[in-house]
Protein backbone atom coordinates (compact mmCIF):
# COMPACT_ATOMS: atom_id res chain seq x y z
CA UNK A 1 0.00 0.00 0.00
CA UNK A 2 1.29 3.68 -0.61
CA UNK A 3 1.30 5.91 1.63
CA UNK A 4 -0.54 9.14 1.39
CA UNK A 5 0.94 12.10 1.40
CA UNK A 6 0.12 15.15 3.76
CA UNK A 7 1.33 18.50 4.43
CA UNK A 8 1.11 17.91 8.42
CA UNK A 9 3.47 16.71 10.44
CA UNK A 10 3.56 13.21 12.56
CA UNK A 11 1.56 13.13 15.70
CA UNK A 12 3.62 10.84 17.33
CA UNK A 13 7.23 12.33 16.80
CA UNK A 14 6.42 16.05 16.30
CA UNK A 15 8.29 18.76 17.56
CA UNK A 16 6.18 20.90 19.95
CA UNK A 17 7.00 24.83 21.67
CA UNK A 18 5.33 26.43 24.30
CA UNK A 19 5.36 30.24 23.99
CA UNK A 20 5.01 31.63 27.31
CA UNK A 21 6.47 30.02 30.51
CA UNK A 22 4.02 31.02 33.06
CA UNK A 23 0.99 28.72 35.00
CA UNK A 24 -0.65 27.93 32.34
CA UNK A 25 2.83 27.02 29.53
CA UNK A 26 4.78 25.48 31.69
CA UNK A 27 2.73 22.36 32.74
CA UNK A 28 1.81 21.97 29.29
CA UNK A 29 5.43 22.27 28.18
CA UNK A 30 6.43 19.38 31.06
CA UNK A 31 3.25 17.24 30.43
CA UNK A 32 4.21 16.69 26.84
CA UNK A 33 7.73 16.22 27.00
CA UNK A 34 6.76 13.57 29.47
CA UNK A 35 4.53 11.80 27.80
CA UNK A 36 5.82 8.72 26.39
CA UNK A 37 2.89 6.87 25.20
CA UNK A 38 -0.14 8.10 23.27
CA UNK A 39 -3.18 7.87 25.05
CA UNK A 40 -5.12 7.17 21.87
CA UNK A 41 -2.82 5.28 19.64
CA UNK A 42 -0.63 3.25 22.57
CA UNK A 43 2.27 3.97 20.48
CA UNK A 44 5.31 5.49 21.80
CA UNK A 45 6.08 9.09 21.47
CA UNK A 46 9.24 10.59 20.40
CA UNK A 47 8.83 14.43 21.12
CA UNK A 48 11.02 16.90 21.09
CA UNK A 49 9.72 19.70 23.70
CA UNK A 50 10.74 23.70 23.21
CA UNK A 51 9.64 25.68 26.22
CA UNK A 52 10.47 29.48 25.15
CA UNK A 53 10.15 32.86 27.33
CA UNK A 54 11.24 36.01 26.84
CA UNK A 55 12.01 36.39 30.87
CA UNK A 56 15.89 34.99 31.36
CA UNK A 57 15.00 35.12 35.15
CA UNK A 58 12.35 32.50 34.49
CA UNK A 59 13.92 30.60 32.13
CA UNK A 60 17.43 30.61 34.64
CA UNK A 61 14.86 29.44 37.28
CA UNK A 62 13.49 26.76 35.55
CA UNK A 63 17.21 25.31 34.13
CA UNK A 64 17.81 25.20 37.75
CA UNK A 65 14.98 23.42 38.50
CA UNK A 66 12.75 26.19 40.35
CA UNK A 67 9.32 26.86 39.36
CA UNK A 68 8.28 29.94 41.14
CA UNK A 69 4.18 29.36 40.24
CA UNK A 70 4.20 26.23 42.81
CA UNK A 71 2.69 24.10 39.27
CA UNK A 72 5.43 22.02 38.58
CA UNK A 73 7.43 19.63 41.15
CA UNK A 74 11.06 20.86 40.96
CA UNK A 75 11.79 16.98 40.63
CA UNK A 76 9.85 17.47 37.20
CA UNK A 77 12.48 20.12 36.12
CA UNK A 78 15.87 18.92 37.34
CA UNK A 79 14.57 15.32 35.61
CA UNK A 80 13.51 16.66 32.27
CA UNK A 81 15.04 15.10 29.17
CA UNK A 82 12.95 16.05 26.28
CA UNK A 83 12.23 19.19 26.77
CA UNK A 84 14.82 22.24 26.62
CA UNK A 85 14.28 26.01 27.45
CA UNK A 86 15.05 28.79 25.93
CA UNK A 87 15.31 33.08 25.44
CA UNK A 88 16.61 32.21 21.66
CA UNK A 89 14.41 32.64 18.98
CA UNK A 90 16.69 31.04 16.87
CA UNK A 91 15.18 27.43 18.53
CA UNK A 92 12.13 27.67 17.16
CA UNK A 93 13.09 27.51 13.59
CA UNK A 94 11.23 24.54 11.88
CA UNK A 95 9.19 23.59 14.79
CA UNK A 96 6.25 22.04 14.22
CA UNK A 97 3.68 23.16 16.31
CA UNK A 98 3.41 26.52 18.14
CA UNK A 99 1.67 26.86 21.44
CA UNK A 100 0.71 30.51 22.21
CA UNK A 101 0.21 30.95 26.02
CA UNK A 102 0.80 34.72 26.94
CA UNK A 103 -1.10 36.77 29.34
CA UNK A 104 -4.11 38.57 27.70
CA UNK A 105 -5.18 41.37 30.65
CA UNK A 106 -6.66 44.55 30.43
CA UNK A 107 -5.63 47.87 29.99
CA UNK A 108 -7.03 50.79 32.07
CA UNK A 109 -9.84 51.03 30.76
CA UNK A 110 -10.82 48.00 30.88
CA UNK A 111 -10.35 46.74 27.04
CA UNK A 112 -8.72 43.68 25.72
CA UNK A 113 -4.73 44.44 25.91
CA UNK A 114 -3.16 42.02 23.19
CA UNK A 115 -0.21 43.59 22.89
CA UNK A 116 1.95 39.96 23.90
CA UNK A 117 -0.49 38.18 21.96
CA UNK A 118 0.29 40.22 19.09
CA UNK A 119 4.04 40.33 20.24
CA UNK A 120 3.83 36.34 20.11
CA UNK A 121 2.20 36.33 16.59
CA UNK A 122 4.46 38.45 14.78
CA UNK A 123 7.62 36.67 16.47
CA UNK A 124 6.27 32.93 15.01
CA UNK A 125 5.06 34.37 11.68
CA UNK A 126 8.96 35.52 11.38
CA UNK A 127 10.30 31.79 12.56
CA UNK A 128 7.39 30.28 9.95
CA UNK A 129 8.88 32.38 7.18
CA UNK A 130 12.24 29.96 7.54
CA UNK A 131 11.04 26.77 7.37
CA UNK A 132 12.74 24.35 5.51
CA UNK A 133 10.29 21.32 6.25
CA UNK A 134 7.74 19.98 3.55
CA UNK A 135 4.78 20.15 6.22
CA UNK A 136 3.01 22.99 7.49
CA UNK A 137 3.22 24.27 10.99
CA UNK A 138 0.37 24.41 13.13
CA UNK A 139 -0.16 27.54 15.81
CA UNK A 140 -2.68 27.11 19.06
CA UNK A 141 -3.33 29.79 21.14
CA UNK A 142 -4.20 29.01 24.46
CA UNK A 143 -4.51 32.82 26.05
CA UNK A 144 -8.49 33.75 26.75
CA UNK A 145 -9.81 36.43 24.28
CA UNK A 146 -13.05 37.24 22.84
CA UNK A 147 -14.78 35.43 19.98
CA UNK A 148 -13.13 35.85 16.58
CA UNK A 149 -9.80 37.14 17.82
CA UNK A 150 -8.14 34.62 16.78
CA UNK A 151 -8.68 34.88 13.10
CA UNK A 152 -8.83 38.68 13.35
CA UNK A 153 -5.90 39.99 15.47
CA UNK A 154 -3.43 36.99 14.95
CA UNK A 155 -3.84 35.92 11.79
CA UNK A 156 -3.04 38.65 9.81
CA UNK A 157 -0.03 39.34 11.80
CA UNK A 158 1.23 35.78 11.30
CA UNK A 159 0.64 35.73 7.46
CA UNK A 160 1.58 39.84 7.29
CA UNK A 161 4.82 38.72 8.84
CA UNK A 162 5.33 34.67 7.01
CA UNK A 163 4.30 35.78 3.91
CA UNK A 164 2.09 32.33 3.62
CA UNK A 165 -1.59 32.62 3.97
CA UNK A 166 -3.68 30.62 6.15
CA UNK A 167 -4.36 26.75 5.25
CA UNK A 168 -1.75 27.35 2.70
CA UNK A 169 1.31 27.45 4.10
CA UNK A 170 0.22 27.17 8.19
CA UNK A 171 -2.70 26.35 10.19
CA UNK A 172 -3.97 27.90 13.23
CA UNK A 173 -6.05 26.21 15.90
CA UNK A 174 -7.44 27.49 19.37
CA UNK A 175 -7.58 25.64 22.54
CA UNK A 176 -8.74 27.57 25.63
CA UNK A 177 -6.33 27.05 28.79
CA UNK A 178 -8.50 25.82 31.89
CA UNK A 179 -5.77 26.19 34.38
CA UNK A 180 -6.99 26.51 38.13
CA UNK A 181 -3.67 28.04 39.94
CA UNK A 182 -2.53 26.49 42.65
CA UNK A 183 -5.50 23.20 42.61
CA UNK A 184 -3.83 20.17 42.20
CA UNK A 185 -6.75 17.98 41.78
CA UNK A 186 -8.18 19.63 38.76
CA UNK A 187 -4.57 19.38 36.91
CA UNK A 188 -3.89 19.74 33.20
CA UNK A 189 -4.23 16.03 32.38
CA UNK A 190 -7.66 15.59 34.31
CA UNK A 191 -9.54 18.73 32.26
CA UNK A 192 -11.23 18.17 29.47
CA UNK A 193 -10.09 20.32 26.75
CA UNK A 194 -11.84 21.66 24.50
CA UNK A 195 -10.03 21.69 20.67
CA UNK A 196 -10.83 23.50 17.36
CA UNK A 197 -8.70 24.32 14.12
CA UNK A 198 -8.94 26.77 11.02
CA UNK A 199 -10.02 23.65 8.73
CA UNK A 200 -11.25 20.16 9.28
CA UNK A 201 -7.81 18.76 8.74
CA UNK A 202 -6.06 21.15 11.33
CA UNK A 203 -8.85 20.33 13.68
CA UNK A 204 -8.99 16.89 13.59
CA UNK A 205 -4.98 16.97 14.08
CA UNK A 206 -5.07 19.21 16.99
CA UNK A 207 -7.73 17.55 18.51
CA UNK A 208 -5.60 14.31 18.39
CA UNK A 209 -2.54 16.05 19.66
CA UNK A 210 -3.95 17.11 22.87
CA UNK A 211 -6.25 13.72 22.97
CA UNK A 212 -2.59 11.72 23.16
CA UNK A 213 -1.58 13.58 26.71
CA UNK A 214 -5.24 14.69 28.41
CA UNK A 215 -6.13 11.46 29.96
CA UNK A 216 -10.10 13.11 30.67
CA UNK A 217 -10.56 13.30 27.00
CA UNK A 218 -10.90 16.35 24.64
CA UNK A 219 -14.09 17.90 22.92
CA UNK A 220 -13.78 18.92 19.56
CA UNK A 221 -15.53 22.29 18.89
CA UNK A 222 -16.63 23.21 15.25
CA UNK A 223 -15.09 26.66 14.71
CA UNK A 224 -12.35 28.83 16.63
CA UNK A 225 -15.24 30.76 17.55
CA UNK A 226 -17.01 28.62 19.41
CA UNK A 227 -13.88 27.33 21.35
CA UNK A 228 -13.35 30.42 21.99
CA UNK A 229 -16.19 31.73 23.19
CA UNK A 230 -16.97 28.91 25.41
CA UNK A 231 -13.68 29.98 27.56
CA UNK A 232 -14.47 33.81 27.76
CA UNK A 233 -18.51 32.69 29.46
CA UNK A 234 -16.98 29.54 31.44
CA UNK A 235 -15.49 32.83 33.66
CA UNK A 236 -18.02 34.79 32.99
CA UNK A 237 -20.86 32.50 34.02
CA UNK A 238 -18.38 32.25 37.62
CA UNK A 239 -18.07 36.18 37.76
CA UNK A 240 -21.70 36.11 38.36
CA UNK A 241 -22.60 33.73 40.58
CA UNK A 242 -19.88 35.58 42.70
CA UNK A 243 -21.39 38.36 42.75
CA UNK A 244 -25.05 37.38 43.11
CA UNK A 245 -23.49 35.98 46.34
CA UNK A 246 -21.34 39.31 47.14
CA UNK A 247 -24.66 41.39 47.00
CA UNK A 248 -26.63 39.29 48.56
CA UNK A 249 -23.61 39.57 51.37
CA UNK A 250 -23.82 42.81 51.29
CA UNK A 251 -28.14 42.78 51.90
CA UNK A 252 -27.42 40.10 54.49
CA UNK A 253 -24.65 42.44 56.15
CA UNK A 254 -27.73 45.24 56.68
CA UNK A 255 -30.02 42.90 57.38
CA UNK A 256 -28.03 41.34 60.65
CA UNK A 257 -27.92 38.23 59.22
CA UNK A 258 -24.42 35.54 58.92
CA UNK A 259 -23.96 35.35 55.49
CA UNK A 260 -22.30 31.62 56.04
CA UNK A 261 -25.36 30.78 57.63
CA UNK A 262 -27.65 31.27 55.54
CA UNK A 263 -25.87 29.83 52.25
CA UNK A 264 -25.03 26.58 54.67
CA UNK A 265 -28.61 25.99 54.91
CA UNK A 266 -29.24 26.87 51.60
CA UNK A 267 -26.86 24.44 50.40
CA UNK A 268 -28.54 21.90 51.99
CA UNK A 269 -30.68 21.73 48.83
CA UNK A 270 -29.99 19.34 45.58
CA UNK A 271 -29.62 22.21 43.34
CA UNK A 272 -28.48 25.00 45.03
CA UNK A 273 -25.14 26.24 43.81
CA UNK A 274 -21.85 26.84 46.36
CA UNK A 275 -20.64 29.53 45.56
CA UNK A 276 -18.61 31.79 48.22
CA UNK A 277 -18.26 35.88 48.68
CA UNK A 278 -15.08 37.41 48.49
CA UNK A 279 -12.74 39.37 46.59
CA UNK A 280 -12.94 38.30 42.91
CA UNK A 281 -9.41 38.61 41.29
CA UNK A 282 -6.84 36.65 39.32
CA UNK A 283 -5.96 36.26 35.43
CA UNK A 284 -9.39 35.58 34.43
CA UNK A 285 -12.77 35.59 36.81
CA UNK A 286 -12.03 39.44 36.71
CA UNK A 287 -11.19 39.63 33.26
CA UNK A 288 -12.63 37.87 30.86
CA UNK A 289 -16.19 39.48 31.24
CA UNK A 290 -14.39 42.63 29.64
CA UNK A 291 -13.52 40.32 26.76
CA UNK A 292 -16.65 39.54 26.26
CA UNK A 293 -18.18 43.04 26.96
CA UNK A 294 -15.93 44.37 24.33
CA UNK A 295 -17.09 42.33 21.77
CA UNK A 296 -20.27 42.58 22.31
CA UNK A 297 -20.00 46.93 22.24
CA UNK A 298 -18.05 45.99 18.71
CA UNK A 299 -21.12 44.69 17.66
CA UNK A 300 -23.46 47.27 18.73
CA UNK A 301 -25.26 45.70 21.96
CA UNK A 302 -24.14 46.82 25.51
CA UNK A 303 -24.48 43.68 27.99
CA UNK A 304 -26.37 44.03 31.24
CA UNK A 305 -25.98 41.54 33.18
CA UNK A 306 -22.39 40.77 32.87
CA UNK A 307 -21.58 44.06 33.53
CA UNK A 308 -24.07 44.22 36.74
CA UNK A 309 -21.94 41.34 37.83
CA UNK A 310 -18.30 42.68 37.34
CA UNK A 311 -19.49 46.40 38.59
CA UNK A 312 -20.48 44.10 42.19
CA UNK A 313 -16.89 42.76 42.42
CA UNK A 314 -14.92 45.32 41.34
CA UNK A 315 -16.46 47.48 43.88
CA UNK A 316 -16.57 44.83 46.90
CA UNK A 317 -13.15 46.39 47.91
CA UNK A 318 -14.62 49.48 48.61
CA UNK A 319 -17.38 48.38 50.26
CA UNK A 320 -15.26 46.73 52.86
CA UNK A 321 -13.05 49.48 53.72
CA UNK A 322 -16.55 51.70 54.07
CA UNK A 323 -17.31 48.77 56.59
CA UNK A 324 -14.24 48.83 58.19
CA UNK A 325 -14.05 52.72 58.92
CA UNK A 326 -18.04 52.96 60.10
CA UNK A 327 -17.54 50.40 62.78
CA UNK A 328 -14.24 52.35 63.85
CA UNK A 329 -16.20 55.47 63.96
CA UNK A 330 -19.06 53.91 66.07
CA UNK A 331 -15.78 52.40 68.53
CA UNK A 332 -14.38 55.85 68.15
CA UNK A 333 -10.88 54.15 67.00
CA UNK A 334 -8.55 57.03 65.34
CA UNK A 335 -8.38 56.53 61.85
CA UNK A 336 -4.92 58.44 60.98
CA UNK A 337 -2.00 56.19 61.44
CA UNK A 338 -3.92 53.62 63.01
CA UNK A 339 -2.27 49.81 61.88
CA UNK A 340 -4.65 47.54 59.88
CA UNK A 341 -3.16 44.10 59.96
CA UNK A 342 -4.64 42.17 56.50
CA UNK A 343 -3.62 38.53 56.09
CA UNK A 344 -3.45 37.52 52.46
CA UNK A 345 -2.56 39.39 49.47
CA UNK A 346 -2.84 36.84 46.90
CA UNK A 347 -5.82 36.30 44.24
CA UNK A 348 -6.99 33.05 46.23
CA UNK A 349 -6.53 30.52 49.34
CA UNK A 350 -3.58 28.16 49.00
CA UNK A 351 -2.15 30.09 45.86
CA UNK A 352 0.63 32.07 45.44
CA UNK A 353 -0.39 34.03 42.30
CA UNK A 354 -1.05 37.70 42.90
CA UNK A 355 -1.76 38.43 39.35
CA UNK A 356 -5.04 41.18 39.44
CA UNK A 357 -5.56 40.58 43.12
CA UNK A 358 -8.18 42.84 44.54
CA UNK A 359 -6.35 43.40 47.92
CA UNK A 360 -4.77 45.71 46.77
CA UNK A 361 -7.54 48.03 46.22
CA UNK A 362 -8.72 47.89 49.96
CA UNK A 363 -4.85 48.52 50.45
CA UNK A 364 -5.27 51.60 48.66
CA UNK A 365 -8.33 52.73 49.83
CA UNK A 366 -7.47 52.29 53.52
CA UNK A 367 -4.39 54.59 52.69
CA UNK A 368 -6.81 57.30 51.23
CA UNK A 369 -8.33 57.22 55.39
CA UNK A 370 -4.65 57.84 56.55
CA UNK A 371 -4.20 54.43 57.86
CA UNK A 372 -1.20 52.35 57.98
CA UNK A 373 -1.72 48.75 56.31
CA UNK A 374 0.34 45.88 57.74
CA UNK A 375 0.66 42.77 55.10
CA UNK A 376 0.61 39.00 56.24
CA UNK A 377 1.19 36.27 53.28
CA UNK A 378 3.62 33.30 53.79
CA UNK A 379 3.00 32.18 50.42
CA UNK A 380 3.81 35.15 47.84
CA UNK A 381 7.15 36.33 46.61
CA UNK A 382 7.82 39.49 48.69
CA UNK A 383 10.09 41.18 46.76
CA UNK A 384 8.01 40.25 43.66
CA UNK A 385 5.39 42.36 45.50
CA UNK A 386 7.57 45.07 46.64
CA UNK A 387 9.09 45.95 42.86
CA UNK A 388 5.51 45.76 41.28
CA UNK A 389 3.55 47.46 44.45
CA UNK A 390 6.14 49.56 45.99
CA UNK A 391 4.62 47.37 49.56
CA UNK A 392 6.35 45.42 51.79
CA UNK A 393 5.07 42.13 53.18
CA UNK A 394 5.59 40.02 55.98
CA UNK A 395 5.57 36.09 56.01
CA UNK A 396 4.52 35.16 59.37
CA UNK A 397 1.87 36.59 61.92
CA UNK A 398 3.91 38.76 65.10
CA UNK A 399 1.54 37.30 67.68
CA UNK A 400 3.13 39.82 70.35
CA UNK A 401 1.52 42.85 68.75
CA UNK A 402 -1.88 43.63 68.43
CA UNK A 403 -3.82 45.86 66.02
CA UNK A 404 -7.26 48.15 66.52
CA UNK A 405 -9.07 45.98 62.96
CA UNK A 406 -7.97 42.71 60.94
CA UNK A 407 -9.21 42.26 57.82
CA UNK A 408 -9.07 38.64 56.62
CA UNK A 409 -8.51 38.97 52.91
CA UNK A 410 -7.75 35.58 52.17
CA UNK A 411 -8.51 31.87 52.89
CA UNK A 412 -5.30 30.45 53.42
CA UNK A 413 -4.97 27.20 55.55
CA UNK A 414 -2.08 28.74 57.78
CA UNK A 415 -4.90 31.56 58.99
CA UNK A 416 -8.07 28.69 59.40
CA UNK A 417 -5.64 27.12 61.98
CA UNK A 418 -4.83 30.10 64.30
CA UNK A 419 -7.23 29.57 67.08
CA UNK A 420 -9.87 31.98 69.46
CA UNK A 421 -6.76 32.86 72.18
CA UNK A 422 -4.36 33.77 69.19
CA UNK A 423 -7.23 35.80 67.23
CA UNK A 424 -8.21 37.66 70.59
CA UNK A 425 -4.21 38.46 71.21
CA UNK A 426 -4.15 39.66 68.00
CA UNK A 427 -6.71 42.15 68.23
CA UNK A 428 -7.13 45.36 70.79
CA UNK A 429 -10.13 45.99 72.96
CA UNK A 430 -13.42 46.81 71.07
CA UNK A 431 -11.32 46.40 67.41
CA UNK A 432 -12.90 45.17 64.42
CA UNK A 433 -12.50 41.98 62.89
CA UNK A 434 -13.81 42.13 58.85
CA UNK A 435 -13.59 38.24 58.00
CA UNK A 436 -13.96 38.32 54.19
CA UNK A 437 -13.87 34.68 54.30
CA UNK A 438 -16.00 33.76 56.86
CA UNK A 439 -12.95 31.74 58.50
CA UNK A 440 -13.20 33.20 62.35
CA UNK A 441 -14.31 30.63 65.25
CA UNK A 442 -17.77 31.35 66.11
CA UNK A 443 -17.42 32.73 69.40
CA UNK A 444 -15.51 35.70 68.25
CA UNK A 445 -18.00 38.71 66.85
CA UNK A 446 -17.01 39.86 63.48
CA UNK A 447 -18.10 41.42 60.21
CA UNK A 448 -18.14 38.99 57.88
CA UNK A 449 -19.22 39.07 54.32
């Protein structure tokens, strides 16, 4: 029998780079270089792994065997074989497939910021442009953006800069990263992932690529479109159940009700959905509504309800200081250069990522009332903090010195085990406790969301 020929490469001994090193790249970049047999085929891979950043901090780290995100076991790195990484663009040269994971935030004004998407693009449309092999080279972004970005923001750039036009002389394909920082049950292999490509061949391929390492299976979407808009409402669909919860919180909080309480007994129904207050922050709960909301402005129809939702959150900040500084008034507690001590300043419990975390707006609002904020995180990098923040942080809790208000920010387990004697120590006579996340014994009075 001949064999047929095709302009795409071999799924089982393709070579694979990860653009973009951070939480979402760099388990992806591990998880395929150790990989040895296809989940779908059983046959044995022989992958050659490129994981490329333009950081030479992170990329020292990593050769070391360091990951500062907490995502990968350092035993991972120091034991890699397949997989090398990289500042040099030079690497990259007739690779076959291109994984785009760069950050996608927001600007100030709350609009799509693609400027290391479009930094990414124009880089691999340059590598493209030098390929020697016979097959085509296949590009997946991974970063969350709104529906239709893909084909037009990146494509252009890529065939602008290749000089090869789509389906021609590359393919592109979009597969929407479904990272959870810092939860290692819901890990990269045990997600299903959701897979789409700019034709039915490029679809079908990609769809197989990812199907040979995600052991929960992939689901094969019919367009880039859809694929991608079913990552911008998966957050977006969170965003406001959060803050249905934060208002009613905040309706509870007049009403002299315990917010825990009620959604404990609440919960005790089938259907009823757990969701928690807090502050809503991190790469994408807080930012991919404004994807979305773009988009849909683009097209001439302003969104309600999604912007209801995000206008909740981003404001819940506020709304705590405001409840901090009326029950100091009421205890007639000095406002000016009074100590706040606030325990957590990352996005989450049990995480060390501080990307978009909202404590820093009650940090900044409490400084607009004169008072003096005192930071307690074990878990973030301090002088990560301190160059992007201009704040310093403290790892442990000083137990010897107590402080007129507390607010707990965030749920990490080292603050759930400090017990009633160490909370009372910590806090002077008639001060306020604000307990975001409803973590405080029950015997000790607090505000709590």
């Amino acid at each position: 029998m001949k064999s047929i020929k095709t302009n795409l490469p071999s799924i089982i001994d393709c070579s694979i780079s990860i653009i973009g090193l951070g939480y979402v790249g760099l388990p992806l970049a591990v998880e395929f270089a150790k990989q040895k047999r296809c989940l779908l085929s059983g046959k044995t891979l022989n992958r050659k792994v490129i994981g490329f950043d333009i950081n030479k901090k992170r990329i020292n780290e990593l050769e070391e065997g360091f990951d500062k995100t907490n995502e990968i076991d350092n035993i991972d790195l120091i034991n890699r074989k397949d997989l090398i990484f990289t500042t040099n663009p030079k690497m990259l040269e007739d690779v076959d497939v291109y994984i785009i994971t760069v950050p996608t935030p927001i600007d100030r004004f709350k609009r799509p910021d693609f400027s290391f998407l479009k930094d990414a693009s124009k880089r691999i449309g340059q590598v493209i442009k030098k390929r020697t092999k016979e097959t085509f080279p296949l590009i997946i972004y991974e970063s969350t953006v709104y529906p239709g970005a893909t084909e037009e923001v990146c494509i252009p750039i890529i065939e602008e800069e290749s000089m090869l036009n789509l389906n021609q002389g590359f393919y592109v394909g979009y597969s929407p990263e479904r990272i959870n920082p810092g939860d290692k049950k819901h890990s990269l292999t045990s997600i299903v992932k959701v897979t789409s490509g700019s034709n039915i061949e490029s679809t079908d391929w990609i769809d197989q690529l990812y199907g040979s390492i995600i052991k929960s299976g992939t689901h094969k979407a019919s367009s880039i479109k859809i694929a991608e808009a079913a990552k911008v409402i998966e957050n977006t669909q969170r965003d406001l159940n959060i803050a249905l919860v934060n208002e009613l919180a905040i309706i509870f909080n007049k009403l002299n009700i315990n917010t825990q309480e009620v959604l404990k007994a609440a919960g005790t129904k089938w259907n009823f959905i757990d969701f928690k207050p807090g502050l809503v922050g991190g790469h994408c709960i807080g930012i991919d509504p404004y994807y979305l909301t773009y988009k849909c402005e683009c097209v001439g129809y302003t969104p309600k309800v999604v912007l209801a939702g995000r206008e909740i959150n981003d404001n819940l900040s506020k709304w705590v200081v405001d409840q901090l500084i009326l029950n100091m008034a009421r205890k007639e507690i000095p406002l000016g250069g009074t100590e706040v001590l606030i325990l957590g300043f990352s996005f989450k419990e049990n995480c060390n990522d501080i990307r978009n975390t909202k404590v820093i707006d009650i940090i900044n609002h409490l400084k607009e009332y004169g008072i003096n904020p005192v930071l307690v995180d074990p878990l973030v990098d301090s002088e990560e903090i301190e160059n992007e923040y201009n704040i310093k942080i403290n790892s442990e809790i000083n137990f010897d010195i107590s402080y007129h208000a507390i607010i707990i920010a965030v749920a990490h387990d080292c603050f759930k085990s400090i017990n009633s004697n160490q909370w009372m120590n910590l806090i002077k006579d008639k001060g306020v406790f604000i307990d975001i996340k409803g973590i405080l014994p029950k015997d000790i009075k607090t505000i709590t969301l």
